[in-house]
Protein backbone atom coordinates (compact mmCIF):
# COMPACT_ATOMS: atom_id res chain seq x y z
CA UNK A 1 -7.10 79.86 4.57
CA UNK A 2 -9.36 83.11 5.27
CA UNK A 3 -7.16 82.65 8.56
CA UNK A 4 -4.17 83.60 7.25
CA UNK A 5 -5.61 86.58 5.54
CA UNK A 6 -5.35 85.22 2.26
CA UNK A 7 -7.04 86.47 -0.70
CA UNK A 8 -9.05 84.27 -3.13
CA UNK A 9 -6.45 84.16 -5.99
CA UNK A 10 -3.74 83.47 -3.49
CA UNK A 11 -4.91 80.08 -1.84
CA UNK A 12 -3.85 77.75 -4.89
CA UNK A 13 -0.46 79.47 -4.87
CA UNK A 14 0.58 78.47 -1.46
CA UNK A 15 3.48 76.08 -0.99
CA UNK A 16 5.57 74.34 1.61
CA UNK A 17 8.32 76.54 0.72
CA UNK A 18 6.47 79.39 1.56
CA UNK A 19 6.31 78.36 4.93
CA UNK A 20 8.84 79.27 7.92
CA UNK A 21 8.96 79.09 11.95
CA UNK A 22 8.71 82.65 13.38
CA UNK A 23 11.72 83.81 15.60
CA UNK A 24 10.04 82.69 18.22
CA UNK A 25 10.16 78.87 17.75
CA UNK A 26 5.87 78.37 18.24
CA UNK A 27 4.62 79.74 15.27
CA UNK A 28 4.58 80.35 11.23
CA UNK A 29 4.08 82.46 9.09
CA UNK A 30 3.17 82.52 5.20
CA UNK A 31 5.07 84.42 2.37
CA UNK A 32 2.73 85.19 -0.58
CA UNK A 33 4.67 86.12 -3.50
CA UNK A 34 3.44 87.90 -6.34
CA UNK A 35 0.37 89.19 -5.68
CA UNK A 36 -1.81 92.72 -5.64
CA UNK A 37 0.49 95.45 -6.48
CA UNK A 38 -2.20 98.57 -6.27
CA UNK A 39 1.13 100.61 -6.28
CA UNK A 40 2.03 99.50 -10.20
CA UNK A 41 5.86 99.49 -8.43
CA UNK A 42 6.63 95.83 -8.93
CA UNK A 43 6.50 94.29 -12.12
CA UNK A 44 5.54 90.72 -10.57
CA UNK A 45 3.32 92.02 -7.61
CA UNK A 46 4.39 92.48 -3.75
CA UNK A 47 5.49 90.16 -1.49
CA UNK A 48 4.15 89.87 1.83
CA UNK A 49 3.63 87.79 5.11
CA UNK A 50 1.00 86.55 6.73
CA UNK A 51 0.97 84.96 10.34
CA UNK A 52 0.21 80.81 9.54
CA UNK A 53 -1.95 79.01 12.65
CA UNK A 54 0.30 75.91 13.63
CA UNK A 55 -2.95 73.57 12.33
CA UNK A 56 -2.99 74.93 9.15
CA UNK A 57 0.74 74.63 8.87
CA UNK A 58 0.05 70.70 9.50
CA UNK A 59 -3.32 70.37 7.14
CA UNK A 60 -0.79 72.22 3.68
CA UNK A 61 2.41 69.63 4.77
CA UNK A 62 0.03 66.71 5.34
CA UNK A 63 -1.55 67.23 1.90
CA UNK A 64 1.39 67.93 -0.20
């Protein structure tokens, strides 16, 4: 997952409905909800997204 650019506490949070096909058909990408907020702005952390290599995208939905 350090591929994705995800931190340690995030990796046990990721789901298949996290998951979605970029605009451009080829590729994913990873939305990490409710995470580091070093802002103190959100009261359940930022959400951000993270670009999701298309064999990682197969190893999370053939493990679920």
């Amino acid at each position: 997952m350090g591929d994705c650019g995800l931190r340690v506490g995030e990796v046990l949070d990721v789901e298949p409905q996290h998951i979605s096909r970029m605009t451009d058909g080829r590729h994913y990408e990873l939305e990490v909800v409710g995470r580091k907020d070093t802002t103190g702005g959100f009261v359940d952390g930022k959400q951000r997204e993270t670009w999701l290599p298309v064999d990682v995208e197969a190893t999370i939905n053939r493990y679920v």
